[in-house]
N, C-alpha and C. Protein backbone atom coordinates (compact mmCIF):
# COMPACT_ATOMS: atom_id res chain seq x y z
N UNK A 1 -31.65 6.05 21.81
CA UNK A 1 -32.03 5.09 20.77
C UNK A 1 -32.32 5.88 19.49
N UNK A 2 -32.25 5.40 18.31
CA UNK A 2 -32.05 6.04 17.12
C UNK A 2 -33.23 5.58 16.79
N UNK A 3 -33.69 6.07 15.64
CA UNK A 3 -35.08 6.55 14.84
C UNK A 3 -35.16 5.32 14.48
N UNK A 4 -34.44 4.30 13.72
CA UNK A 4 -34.57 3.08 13.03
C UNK A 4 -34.74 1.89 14.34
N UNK A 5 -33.73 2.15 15.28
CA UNK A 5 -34.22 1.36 16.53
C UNK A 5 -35.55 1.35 17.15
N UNK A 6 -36.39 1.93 17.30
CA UNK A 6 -37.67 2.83 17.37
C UNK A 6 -38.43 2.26 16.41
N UNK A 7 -38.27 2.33 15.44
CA UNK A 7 -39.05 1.86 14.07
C UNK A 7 -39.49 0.13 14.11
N UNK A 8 -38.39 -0.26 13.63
CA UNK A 8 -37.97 -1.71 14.35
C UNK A 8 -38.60 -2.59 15.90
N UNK A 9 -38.51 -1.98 16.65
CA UNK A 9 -39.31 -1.64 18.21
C UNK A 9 -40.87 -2.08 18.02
N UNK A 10 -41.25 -0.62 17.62
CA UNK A 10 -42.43 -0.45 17.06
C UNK A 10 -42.92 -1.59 16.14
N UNK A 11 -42.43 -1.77 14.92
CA UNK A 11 -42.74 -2.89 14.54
C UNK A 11 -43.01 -4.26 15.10
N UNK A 12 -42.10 -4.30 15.89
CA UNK A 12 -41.98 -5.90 16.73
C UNK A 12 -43.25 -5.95 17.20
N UNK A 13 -43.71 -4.73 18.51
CA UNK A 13 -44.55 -5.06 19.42
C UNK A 13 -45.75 -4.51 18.60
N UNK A 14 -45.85 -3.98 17.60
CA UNK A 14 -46.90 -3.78 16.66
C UNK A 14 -46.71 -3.55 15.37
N UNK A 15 -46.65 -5.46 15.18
CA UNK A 15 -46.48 -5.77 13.70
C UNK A 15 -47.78 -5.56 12.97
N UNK A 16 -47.21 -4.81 11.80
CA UNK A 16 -48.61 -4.97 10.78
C UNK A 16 -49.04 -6.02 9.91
N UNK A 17 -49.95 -6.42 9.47
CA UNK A 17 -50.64 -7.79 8.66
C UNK A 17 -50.00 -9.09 9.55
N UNK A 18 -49.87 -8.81 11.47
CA UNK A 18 -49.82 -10.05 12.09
C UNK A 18 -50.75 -10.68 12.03
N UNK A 19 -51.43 -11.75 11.61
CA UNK A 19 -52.72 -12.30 11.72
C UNK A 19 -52.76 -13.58 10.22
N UNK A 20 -53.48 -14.44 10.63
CA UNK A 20 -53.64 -15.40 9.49
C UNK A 20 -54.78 -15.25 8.66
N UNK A 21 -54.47 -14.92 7.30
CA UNK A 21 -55.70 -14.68 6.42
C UNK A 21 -56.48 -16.48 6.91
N UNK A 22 -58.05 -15.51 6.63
CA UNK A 22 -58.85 -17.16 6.17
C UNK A 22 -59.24 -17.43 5.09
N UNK A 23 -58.73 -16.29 3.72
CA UNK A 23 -58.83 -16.78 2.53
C UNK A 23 -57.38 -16.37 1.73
N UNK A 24 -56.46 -17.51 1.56
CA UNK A 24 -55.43 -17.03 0.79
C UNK A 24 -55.54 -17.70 -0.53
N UNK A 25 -54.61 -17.57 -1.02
CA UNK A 25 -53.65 -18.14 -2.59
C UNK A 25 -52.69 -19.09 -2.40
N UNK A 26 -52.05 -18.73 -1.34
CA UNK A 26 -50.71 -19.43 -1.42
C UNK A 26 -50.01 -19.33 0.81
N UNK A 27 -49.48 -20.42 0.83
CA UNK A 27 -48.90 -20.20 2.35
C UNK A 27 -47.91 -20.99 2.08
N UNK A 28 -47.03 -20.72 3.42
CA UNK A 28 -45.52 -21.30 3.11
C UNK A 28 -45.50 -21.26 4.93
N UNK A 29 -44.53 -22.11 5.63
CA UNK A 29 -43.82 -21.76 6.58
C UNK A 29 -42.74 -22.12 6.63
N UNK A 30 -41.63 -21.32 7.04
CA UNK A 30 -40.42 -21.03 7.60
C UNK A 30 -39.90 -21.03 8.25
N UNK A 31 -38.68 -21.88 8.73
CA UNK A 31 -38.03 -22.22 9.92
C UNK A 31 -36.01 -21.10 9.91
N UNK A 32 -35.63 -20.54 11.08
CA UNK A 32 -34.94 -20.96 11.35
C UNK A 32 -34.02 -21.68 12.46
N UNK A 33 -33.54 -22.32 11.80
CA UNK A 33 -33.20 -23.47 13.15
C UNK A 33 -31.86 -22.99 14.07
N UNK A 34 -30.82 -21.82 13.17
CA UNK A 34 -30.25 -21.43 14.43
C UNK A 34 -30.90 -21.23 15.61
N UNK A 35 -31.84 -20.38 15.14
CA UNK A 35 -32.37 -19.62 16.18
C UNK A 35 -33.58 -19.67 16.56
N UNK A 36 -34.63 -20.87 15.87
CA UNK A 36 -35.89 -21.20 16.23
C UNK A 36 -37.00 -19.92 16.03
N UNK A 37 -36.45 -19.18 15.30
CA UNK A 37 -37.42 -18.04 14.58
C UNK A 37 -38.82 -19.17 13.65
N UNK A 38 -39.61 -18.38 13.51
CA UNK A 38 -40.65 -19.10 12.82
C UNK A 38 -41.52 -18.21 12.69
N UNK A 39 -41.93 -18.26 11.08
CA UNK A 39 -43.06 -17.63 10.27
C UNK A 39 -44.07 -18.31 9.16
N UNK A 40 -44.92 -17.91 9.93
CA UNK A 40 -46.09 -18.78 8.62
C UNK A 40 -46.68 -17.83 7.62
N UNK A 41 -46.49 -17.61 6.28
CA UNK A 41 -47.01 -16.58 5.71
C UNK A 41 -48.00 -16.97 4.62
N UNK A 42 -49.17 -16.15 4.32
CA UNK A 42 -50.57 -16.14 3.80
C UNK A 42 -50.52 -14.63 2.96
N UNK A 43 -50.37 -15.33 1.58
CA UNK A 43 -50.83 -14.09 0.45
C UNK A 43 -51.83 -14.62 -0.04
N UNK A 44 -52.63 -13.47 -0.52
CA UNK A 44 -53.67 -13.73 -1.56
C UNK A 44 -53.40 -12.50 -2.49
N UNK A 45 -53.35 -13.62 -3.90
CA UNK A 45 -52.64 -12.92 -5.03
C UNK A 45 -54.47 -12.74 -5.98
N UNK A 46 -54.33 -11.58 -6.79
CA UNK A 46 -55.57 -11.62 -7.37
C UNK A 46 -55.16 -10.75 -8.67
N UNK A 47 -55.11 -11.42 -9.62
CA UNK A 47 -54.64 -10.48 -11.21
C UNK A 47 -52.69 -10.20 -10.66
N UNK A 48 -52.45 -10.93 -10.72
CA UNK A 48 -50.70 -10.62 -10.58
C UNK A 48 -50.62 -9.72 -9.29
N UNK A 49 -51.61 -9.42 -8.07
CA UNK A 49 -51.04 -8.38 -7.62
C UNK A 49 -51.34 -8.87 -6.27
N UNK A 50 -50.50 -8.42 -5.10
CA UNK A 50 -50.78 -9.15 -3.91
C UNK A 50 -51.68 -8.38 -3.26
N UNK A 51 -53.09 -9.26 -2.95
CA UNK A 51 -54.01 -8.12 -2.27
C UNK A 51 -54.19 -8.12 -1.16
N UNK A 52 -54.03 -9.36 -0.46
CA UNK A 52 -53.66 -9.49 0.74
C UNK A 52 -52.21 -9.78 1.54
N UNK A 53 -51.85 -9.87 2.72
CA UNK A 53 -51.19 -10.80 3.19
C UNK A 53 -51.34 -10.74 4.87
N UNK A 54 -50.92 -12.02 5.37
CA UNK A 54 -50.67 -11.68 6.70
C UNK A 54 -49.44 -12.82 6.96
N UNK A 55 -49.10 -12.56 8.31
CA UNK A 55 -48.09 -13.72 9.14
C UNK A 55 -48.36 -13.87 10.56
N UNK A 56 -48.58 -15.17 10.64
CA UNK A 56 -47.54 -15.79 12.42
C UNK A 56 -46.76 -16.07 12.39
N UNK A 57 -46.18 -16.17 13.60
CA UNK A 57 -45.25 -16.85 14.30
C UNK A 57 -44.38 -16.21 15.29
N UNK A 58 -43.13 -16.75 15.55
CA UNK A 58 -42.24 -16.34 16.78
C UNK A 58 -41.56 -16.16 16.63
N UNK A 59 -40.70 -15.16 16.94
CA UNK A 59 -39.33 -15.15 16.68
C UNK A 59 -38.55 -13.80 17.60
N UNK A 60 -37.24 -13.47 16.86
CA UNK A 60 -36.19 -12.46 17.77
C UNK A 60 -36.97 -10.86 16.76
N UNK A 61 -36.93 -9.67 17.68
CA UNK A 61 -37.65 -8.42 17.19
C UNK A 61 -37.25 -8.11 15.41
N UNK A 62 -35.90 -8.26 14.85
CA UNK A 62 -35.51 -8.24 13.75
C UNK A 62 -36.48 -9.39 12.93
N UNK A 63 -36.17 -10.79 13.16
CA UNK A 63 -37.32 -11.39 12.27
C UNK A 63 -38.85 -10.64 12.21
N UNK A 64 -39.43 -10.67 13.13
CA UNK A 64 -40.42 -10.04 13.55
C UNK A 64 -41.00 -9.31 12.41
N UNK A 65 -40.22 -7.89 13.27
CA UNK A 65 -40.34 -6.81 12.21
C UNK A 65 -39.90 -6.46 10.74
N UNK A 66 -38.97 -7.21 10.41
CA UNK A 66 -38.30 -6.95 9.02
C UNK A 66 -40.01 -7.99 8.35
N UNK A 67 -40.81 -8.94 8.48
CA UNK A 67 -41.97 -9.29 8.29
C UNK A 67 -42.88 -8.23 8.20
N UNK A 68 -43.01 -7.32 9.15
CA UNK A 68 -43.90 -6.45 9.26
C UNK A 68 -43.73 -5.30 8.61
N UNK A 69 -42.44 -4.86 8.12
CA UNK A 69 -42.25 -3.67 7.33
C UNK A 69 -42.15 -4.30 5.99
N UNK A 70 -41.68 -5.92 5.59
CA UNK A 70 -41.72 -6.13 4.27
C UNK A 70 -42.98 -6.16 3.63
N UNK A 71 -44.47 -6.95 4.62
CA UNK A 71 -45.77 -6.62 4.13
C UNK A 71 -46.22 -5.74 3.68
N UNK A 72 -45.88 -4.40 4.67
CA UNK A 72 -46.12 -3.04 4.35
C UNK A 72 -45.98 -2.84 2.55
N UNK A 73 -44.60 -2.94 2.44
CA UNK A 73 -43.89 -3.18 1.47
C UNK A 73 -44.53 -3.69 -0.14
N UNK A 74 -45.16 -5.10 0.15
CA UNK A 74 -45.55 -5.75 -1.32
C UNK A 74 -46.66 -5.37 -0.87
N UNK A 75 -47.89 -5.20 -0.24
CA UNK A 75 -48.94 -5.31 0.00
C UNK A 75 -49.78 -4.12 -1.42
N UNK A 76 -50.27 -4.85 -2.64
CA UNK A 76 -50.66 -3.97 -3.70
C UNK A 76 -49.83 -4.05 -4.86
N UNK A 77 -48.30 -4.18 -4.39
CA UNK A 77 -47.50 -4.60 -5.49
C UNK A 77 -47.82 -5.61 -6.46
N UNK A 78 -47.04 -5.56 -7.78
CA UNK A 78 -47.58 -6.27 -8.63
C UNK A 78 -46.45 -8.07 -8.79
N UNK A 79 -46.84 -9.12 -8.83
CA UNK A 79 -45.84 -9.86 -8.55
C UNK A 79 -44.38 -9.66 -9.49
N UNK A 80 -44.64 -9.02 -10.33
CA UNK A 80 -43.33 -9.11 -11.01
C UNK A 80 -42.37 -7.86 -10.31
N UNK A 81 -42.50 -6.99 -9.48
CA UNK A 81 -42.03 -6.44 -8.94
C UNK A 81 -41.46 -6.65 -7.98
N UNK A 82 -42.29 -7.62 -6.94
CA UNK A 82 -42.24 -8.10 -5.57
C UNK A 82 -41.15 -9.33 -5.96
N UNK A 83 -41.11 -9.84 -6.85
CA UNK A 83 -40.46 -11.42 -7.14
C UNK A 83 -38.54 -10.52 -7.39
N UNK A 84 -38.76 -9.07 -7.63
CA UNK A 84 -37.10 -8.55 -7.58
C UNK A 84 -36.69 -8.16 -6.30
N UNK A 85 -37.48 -7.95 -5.15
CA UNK A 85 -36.94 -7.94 -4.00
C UNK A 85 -36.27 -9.29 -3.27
N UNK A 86 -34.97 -8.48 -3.00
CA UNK A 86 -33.73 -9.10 -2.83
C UNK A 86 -33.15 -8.67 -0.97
N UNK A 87 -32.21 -9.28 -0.68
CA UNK A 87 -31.59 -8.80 0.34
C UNK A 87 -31.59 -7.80 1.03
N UNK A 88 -30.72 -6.84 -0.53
CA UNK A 88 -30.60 -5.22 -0.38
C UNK A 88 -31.75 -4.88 -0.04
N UNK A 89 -33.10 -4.75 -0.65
CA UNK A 89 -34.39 -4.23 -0.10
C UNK A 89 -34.56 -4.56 1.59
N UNK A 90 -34.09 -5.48 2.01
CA UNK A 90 -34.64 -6.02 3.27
C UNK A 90 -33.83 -4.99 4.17
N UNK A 91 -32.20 -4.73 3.65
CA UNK A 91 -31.41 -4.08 4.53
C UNK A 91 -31.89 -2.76 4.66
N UNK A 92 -32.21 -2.19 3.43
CA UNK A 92 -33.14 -0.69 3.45
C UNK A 92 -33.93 -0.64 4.20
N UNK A 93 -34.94 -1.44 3.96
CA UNK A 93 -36.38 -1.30 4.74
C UNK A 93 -36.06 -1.20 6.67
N UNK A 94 -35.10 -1.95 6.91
CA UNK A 94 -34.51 -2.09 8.50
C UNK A 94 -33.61 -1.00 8.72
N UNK A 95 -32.60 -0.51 7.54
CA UNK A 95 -31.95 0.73 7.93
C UNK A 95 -31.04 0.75 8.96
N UNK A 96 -30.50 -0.27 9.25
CA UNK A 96 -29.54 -0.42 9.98
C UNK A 96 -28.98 -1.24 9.74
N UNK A 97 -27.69 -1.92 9.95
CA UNK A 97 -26.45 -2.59 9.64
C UNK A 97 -26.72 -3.78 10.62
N UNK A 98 -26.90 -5.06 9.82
CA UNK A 98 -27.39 -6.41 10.14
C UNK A 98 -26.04 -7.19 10.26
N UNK A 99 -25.46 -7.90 11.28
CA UNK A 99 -24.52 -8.58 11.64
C UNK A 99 -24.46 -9.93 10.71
N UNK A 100 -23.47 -10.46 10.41
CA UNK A 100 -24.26 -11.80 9.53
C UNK A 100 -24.42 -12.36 10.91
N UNK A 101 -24.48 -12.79 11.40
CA UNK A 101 -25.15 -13.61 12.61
C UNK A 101 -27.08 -13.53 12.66
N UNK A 102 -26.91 -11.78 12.48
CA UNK A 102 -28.39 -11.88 12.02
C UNK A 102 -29.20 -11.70 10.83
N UNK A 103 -28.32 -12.32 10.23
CA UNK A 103 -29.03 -11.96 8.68
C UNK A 103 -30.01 -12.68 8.10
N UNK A 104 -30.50 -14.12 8.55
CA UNK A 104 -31.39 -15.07 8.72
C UNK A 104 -32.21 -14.86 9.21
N UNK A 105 -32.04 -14.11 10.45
CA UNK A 105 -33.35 -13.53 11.13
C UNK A 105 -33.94 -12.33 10.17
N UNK A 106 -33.15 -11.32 10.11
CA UNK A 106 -33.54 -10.41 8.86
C UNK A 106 -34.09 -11.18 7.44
N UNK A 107 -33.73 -11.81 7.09
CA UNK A 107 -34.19 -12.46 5.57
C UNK A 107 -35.07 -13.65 5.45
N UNK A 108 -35.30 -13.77 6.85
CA UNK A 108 -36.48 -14.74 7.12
C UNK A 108 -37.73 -14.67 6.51
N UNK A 109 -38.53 -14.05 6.24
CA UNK A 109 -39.70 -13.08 5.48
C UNK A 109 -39.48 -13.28 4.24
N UNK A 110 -38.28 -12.71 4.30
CA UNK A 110 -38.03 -12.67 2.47
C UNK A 110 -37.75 -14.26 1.76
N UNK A 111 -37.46 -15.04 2.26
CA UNK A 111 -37.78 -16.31 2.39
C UNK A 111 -39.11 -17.04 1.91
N UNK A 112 -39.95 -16.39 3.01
CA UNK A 112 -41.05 -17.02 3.05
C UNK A 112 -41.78 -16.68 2.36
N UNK A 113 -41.74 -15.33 1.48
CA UNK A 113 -42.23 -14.66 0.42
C UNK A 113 -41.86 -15.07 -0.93
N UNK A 114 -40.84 -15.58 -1.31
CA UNK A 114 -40.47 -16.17 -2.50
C UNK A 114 -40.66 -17.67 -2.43
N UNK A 115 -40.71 -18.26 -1.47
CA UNK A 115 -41.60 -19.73 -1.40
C UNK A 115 -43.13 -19.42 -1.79
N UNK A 116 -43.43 -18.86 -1.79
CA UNK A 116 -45.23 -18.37 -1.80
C UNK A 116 -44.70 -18.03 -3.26
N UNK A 117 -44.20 -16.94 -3.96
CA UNK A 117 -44.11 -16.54 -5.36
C UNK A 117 -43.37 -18.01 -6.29
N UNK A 118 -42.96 -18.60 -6.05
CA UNK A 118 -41.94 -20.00 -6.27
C UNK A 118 -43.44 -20.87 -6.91
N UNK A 119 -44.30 -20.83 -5.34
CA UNK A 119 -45.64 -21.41 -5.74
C UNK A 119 -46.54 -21.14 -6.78
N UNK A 120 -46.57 -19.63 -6.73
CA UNK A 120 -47.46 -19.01 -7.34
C UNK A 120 -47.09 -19.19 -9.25
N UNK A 121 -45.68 -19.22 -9.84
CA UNK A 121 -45.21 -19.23 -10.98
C UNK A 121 -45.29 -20.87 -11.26
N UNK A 122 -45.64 -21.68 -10.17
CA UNK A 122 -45.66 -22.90 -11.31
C UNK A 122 -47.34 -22.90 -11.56
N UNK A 123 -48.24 -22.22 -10.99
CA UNK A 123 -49.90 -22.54 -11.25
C UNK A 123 -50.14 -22.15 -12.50
């Protein structure tokens, strides 16, 4: 198994910021229905910058973890930074070559993160 498989792995069975804030800004949840993946995500934004976040839900190890390494990710960032992460970032951060079959599962997060920033720009 390769370093990114491992990583990924790791992530799944110990995702970071798994857990539901009890004080956010903004929540969103996310479905997908191919595949019945599901994420509920909780930022708390404070001066443009994300100071918290966490997520539930269920899903295949790629949704999962591409959640758990994208938190990593904005967690401190400033929103105008976080609001340019795109696809490409998601494929980096996973480092391995995503089938389109699973690319929904991969971009699931990223999803649910720009529904929350979507929110956050009309307040």
């Amino acid at each position: 198994m390769d370093l990114y498989n491992e990583i990924i792995l790791d992530h799944y069975h110990n995702p970071h910021h798994a857990t539901a804030l009890t004080t956010f800004t903004h929540t969103t949840t996310v479905h997908n229905p191919l595949c019945g993946d599901m994420l509920k995500l909780d930022i708390s934004i404070k001066n443009g910058i994300i100071a918290d976040i966490g997520f539930t839900g269920n899903g295949c190890a790629i949704s999962q973890a591409t959640m758990s390494l994208l938190a990593d990710a904005v967690i401190g960032k400033k929103i105008t930074a976080v609001k340019k992460f795109n696809q490409t970032h998601i494929y980096k951060l996973l480092g391995i070559p995503i089938s389109p079959g699973r690319s929904k599962c991969a971009l699931l997060g990223l999803h649910a993160l720009k529904n929350n920033l979507s929110t956050y720009e009309k307040k």
